[in-house]
Protein backbone atom coordinates (compact mmCIF):
# COMPACT_ATOMS: atom_id res chain seq x y z
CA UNK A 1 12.43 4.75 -11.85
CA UNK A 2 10.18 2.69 -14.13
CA UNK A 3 11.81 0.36 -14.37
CA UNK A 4 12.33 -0.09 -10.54
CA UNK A 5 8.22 -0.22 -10.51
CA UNK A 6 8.34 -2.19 -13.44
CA UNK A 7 9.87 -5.29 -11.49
CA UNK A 8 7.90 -5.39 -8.28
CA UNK A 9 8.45 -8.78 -7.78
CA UNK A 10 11.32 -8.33 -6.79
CA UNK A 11 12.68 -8.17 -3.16
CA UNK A 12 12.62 -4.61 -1.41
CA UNK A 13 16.00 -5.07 -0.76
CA UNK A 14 17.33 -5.81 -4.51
CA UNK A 15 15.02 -2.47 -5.02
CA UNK A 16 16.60 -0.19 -2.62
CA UNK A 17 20.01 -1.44 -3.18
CA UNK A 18 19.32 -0.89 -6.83
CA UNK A 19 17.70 2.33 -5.92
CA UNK A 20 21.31 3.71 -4.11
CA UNK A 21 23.43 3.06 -6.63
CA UNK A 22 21.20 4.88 -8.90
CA UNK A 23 21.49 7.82 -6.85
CA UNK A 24 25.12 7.40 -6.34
CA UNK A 25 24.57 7.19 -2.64
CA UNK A 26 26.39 4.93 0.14
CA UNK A 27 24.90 2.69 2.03
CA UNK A 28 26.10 5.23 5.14
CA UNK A 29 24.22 8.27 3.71
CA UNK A 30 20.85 6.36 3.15
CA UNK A 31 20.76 4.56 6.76
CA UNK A 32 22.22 7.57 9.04
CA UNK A 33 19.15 9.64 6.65
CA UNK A 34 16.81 7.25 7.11
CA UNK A 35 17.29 7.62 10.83
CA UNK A 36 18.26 3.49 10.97
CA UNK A 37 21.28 1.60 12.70
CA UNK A 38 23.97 0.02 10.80
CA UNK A 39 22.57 -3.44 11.64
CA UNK A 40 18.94 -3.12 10.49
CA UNK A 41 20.42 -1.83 7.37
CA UNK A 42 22.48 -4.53 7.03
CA UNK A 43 19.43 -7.21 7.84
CA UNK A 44 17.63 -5.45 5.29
CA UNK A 45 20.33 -5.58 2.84
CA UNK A 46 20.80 -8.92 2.70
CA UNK A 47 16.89 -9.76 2.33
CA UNK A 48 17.01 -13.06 4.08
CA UNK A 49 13.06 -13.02 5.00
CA UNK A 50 13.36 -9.70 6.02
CA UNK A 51 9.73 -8.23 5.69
CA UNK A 52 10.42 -4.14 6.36
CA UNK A 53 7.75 -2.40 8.47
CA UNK A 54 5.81 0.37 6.62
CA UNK A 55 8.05 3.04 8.51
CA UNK A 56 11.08 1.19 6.67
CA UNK A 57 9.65 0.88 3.33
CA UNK A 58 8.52 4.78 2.98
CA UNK A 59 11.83 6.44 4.52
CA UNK A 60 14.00 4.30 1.77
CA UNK A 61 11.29 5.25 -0.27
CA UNK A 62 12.30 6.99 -3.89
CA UNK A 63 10.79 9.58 -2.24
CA UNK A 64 12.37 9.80 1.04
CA UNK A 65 15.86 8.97 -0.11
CA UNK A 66 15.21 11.91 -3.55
CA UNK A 67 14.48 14.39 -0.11
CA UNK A 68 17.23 13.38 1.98
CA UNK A 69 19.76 13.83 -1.06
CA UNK A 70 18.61 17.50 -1.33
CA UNK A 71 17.96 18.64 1.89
């Protein structure tokens, strides 16, 4: 986790991506959790100029995807 905050200058979505593998999560689990469709995720996986809205950034949030993984 420090090091994810470690490299902020990094894109959100070479963050989150990093941040599912670290949880062992698929890319399923974290967009049908996170309440998203398939396509969004995909936009936002790819990181071509996508800027996320805050709604986007704080469900894939360490904290919203640690909560979705235990509830």
């Amino acid at each position: 986790m420090k090091n994810l905050i470690d490299n902020l200058d990094e894109p959100f979505s070479e963050i989150l991506l990093k941040l599912i593998d670290t949880k062992d999560m698929t890319d399923v689990v974290v967009y049908k959790r996170a309440g998203i469709d398939r396509r969004l995720f995909a936009k936002i996986s790819k990181g071509q100029g996508y800027i996320p809205r805050k709604k986007t950034v704080i469900v894939n949030s360490p904290g919203g995807i640690t909560s979705s993984v235990r509830s």
